[in-house]
N, C-alpha and C. Protein backbone atom coordinates (compact mmCIF):
# COMPACT_ATOMS: atom_id res chain seq x y z
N UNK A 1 59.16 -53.58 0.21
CA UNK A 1 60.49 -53.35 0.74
C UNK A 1 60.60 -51.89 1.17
N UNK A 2 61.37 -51.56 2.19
CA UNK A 2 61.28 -50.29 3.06
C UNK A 2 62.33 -49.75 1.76
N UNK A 3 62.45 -47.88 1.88
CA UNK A 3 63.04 -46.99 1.71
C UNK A 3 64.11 -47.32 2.04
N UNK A 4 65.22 -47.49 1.68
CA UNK A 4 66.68 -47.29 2.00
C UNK A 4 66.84 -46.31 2.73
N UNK A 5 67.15 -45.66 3.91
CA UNK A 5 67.31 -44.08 4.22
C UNK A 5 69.55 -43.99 3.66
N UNK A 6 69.94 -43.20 3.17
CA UNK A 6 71.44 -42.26 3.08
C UNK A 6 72.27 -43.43 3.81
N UNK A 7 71.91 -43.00 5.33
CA UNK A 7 72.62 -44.23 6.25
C UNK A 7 72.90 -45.00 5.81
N UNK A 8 71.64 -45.87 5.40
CA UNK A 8 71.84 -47.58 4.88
C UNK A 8 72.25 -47.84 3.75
N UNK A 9 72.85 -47.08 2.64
CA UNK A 9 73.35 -46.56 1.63
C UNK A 9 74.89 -46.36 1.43
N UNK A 10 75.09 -45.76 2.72
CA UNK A 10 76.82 -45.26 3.01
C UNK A 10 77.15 -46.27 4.04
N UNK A 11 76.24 -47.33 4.72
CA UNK A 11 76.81 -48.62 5.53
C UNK A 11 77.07 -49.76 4.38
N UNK A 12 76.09 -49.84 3.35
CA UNK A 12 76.39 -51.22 2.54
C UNK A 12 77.86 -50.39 1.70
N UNK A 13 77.88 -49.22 1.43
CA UNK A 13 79.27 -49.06 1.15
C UNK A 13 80.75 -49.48 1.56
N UNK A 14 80.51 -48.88 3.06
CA UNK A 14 81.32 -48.96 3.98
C UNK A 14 81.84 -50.66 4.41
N UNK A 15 80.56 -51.31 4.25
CA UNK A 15 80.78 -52.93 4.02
C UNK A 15 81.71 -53.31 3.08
N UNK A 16 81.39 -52.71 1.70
CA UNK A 16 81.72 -53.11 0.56
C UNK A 16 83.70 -52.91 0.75
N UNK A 17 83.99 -51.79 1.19
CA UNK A 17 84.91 -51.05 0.61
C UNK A 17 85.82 -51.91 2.43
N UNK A 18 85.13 -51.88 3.23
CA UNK A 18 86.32 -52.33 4.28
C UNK A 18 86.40 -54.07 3.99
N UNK A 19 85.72 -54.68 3.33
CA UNK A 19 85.84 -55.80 2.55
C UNK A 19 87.05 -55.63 1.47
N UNK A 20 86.83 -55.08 0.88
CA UNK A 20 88.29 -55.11 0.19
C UNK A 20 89.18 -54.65 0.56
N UNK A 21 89.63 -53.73 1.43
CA UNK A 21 90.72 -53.31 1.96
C UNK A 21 90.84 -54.10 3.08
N UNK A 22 90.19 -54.98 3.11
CA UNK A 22 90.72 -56.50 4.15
C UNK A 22 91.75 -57.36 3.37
N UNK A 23 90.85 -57.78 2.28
CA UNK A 23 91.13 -58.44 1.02
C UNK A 23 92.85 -58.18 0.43
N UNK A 24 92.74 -56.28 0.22
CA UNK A 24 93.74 -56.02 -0.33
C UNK A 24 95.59 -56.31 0.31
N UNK A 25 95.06 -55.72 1.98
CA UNK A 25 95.73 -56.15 2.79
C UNK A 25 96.53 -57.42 3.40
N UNK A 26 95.58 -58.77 3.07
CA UNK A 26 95.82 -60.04 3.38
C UNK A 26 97.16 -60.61 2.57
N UNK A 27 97.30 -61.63 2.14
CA UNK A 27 98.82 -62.07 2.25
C UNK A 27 98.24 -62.71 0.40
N UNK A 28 96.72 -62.86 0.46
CA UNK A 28 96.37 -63.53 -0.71
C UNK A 28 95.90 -62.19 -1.90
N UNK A 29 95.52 -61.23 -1.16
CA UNK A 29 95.16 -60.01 -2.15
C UNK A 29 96.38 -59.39 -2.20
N UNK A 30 97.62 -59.33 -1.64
CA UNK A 30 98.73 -58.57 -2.17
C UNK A 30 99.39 -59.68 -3.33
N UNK A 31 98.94 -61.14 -3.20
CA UNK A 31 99.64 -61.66 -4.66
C UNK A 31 98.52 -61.71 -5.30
N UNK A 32 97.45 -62.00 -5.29
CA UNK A 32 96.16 -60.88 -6.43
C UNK A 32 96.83 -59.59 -6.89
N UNK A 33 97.34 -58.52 -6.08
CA UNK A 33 98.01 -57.52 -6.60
C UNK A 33 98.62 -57.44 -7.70
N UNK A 34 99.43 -57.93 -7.40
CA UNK A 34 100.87 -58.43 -8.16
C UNK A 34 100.92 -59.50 -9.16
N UNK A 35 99.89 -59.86 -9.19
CA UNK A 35 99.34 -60.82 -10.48
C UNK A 35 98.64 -59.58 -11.40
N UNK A 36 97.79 -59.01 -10.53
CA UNK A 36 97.32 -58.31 -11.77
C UNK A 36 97.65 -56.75 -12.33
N UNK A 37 98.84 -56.24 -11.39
CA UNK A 37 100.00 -55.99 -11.67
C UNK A 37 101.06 -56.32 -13.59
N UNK A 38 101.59 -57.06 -12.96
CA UNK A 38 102.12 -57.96 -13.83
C UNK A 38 101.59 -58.46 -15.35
N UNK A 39 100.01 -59.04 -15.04
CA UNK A 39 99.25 -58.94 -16.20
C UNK A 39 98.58 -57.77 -17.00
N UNK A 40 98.59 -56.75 -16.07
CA UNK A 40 98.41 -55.10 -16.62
C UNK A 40 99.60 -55.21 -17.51
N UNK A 41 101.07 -55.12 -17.27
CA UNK A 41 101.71 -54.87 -18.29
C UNK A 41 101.91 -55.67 -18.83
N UNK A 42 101.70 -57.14 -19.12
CA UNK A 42 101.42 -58.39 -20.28
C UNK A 42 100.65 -57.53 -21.13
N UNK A 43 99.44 -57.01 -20.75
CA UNK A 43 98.38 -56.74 -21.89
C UNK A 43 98.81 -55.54 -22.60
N UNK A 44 99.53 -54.72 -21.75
CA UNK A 44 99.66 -53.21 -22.48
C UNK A 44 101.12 -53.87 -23.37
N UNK A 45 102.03 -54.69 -23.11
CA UNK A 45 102.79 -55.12 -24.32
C UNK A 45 102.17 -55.39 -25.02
N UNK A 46 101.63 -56.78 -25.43
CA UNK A 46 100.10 -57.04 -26.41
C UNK A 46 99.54 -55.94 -27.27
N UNK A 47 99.17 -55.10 -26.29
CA UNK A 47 98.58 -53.93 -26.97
C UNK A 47 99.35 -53.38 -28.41
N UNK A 48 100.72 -52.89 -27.51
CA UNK A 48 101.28 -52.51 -28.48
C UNK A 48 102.76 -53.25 -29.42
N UNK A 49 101.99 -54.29 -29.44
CA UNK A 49 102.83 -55.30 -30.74
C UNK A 49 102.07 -56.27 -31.56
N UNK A 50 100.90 -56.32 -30.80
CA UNK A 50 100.24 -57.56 -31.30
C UNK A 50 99.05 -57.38 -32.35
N UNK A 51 98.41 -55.57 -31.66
CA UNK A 51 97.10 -55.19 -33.19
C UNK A 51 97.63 -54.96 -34.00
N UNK A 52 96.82 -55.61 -35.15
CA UNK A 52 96.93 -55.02 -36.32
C UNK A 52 95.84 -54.52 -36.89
N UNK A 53 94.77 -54.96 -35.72
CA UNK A 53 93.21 -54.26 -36.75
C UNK A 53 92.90 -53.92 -35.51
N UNK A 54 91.60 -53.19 -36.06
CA UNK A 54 90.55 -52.81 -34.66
C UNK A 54 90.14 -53.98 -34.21
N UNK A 55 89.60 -55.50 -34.97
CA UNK A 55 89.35 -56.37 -34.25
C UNK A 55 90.09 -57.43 -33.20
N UNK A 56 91.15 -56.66 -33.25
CA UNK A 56 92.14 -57.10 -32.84
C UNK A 56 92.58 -56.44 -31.06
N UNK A 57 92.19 -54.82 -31.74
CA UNK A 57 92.34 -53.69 -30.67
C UNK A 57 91.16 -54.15 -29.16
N UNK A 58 90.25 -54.06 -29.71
CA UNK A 58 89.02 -53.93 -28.64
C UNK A 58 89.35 -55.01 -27.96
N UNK A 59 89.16 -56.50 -27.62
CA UNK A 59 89.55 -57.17 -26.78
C UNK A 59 90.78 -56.82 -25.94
N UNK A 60 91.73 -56.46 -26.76
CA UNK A 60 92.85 -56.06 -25.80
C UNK A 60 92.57 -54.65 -24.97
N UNK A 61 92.04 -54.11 -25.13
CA UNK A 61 91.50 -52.42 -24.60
C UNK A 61 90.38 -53.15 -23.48
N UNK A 62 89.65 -54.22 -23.79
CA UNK A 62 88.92 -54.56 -22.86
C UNK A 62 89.59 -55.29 -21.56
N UNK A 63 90.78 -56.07 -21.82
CA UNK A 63 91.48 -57.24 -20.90
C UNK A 63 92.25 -55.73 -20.36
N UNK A 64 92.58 -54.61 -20.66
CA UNK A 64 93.70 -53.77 -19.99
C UNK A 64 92.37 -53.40 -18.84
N UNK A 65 91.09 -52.94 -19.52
CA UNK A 65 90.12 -51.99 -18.76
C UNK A 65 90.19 -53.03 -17.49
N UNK A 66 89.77 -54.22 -17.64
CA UNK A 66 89.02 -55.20 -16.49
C UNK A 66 89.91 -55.03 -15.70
N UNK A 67 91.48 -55.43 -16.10
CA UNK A 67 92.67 -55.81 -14.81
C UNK A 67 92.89 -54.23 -14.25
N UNK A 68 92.36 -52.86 -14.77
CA UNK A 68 93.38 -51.72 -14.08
C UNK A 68 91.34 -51.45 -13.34
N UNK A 69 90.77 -52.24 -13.86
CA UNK A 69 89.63 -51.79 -12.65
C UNK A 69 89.32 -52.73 -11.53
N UNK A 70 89.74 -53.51 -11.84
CA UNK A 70 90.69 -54.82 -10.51
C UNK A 70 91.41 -53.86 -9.24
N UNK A 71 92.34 -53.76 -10.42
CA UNK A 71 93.63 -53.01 -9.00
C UNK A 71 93.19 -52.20 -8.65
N UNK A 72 92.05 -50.73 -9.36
CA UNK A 72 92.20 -49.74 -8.54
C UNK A 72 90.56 -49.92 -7.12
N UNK A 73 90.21 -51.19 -7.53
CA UNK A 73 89.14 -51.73 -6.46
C UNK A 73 89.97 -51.97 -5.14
N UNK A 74 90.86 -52.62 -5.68
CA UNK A 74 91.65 -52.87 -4.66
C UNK A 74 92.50 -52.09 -4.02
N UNK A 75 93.41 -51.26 -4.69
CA UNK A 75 94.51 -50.24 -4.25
C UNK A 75 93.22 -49.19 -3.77
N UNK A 76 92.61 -48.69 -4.34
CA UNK A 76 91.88 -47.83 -3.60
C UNK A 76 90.81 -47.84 -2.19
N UNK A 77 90.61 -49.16 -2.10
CA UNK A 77 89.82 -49.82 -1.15
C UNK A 77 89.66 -48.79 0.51
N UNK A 78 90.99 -49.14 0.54
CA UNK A 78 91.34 -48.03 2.05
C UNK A 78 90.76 -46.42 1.74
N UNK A 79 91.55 -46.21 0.81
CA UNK A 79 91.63 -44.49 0.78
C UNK A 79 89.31 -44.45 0.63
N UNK A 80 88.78 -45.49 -0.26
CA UNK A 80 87.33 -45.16 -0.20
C UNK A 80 86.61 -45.40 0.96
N UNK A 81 87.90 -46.47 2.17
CA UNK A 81 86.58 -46.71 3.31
C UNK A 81 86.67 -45.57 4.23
N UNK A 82 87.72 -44.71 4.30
CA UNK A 82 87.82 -43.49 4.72
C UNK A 82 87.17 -42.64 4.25
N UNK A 83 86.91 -42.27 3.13
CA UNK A 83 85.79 -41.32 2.97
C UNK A 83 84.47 -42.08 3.24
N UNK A 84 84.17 -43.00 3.18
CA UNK A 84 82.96 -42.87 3.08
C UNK A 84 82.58 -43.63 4.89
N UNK A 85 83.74 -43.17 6.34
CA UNK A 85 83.58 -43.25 7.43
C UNK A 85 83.00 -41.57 7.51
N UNK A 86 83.67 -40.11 6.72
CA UNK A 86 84.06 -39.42 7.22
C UNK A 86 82.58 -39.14 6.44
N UNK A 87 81.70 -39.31 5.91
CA UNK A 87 80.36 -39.58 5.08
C UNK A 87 79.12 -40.01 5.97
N UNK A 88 80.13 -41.38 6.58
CA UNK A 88 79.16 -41.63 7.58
C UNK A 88 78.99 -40.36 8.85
N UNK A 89 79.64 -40.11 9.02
CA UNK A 89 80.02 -39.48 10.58
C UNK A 89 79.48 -38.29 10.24
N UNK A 90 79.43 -37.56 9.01
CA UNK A 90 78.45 -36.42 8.13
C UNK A 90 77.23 -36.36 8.71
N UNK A 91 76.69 -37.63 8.37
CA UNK A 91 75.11 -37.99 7.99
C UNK A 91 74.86 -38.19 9.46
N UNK A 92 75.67 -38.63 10.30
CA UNK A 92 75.28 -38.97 11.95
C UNK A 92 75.02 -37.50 12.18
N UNK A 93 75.75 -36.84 12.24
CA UNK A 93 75.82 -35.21 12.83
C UNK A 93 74.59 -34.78 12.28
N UNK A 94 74.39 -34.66 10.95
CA UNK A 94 73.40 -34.36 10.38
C UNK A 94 72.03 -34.65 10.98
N UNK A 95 71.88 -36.02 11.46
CA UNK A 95 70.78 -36.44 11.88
C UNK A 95 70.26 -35.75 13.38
N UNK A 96 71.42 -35.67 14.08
CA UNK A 96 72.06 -35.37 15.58
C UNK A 96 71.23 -33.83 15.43
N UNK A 97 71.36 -33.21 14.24
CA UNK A 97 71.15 -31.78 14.27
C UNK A 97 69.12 -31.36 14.24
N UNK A 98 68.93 -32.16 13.74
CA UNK A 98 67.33 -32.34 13.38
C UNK A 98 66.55 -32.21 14.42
């Protein structure tokens, strides 16, 4: 399998990230939003009424982690495919300069 070169590195990004800010945008990822929204603060109530032990704690610390690294895949989607255009357009110049 060939070397990856930077480029092909900051394009499967750029895939990745204008994929979800498609996603986030659509009519079905803004009620994804808002579901997991909503279930963010289900869990952080939970959190704080429902432990009484640590074995109790960690699952709930885990269900908060998953859903607020959900949303910020999503809410952040845009703001990352912009940097990593202004990344691409870096590495073009860069090359341009050689």
């Amino acid at each position: 399998m060939a070397e990856k070169t930077k480029k092909d590195l900051i394009m499967k990004d750029l895939d990745k990230y204008a994929d979800l800010d498609l996603l986030a945008n659509s009519k079905g990822g803004k009620v994804l939003i808002e579901y997991l929204q909503d279930s963010f603060v289900t869990a952080l109530e939970e959190l704080l009424t429902k432990y009484k032990t640590e074995t109790n704690l960690i699952p709930l610390i885990a269900i908060i982690d998953e859903k607020l690294n959900l949303m910020r895949a999503l809410s952040r989607a845009e703001t990352n495919k912009e940097l990593v255009l202004k990344a691409l357009k870096e590495e073009e110049n860069r090359g341009r300069e050689l």
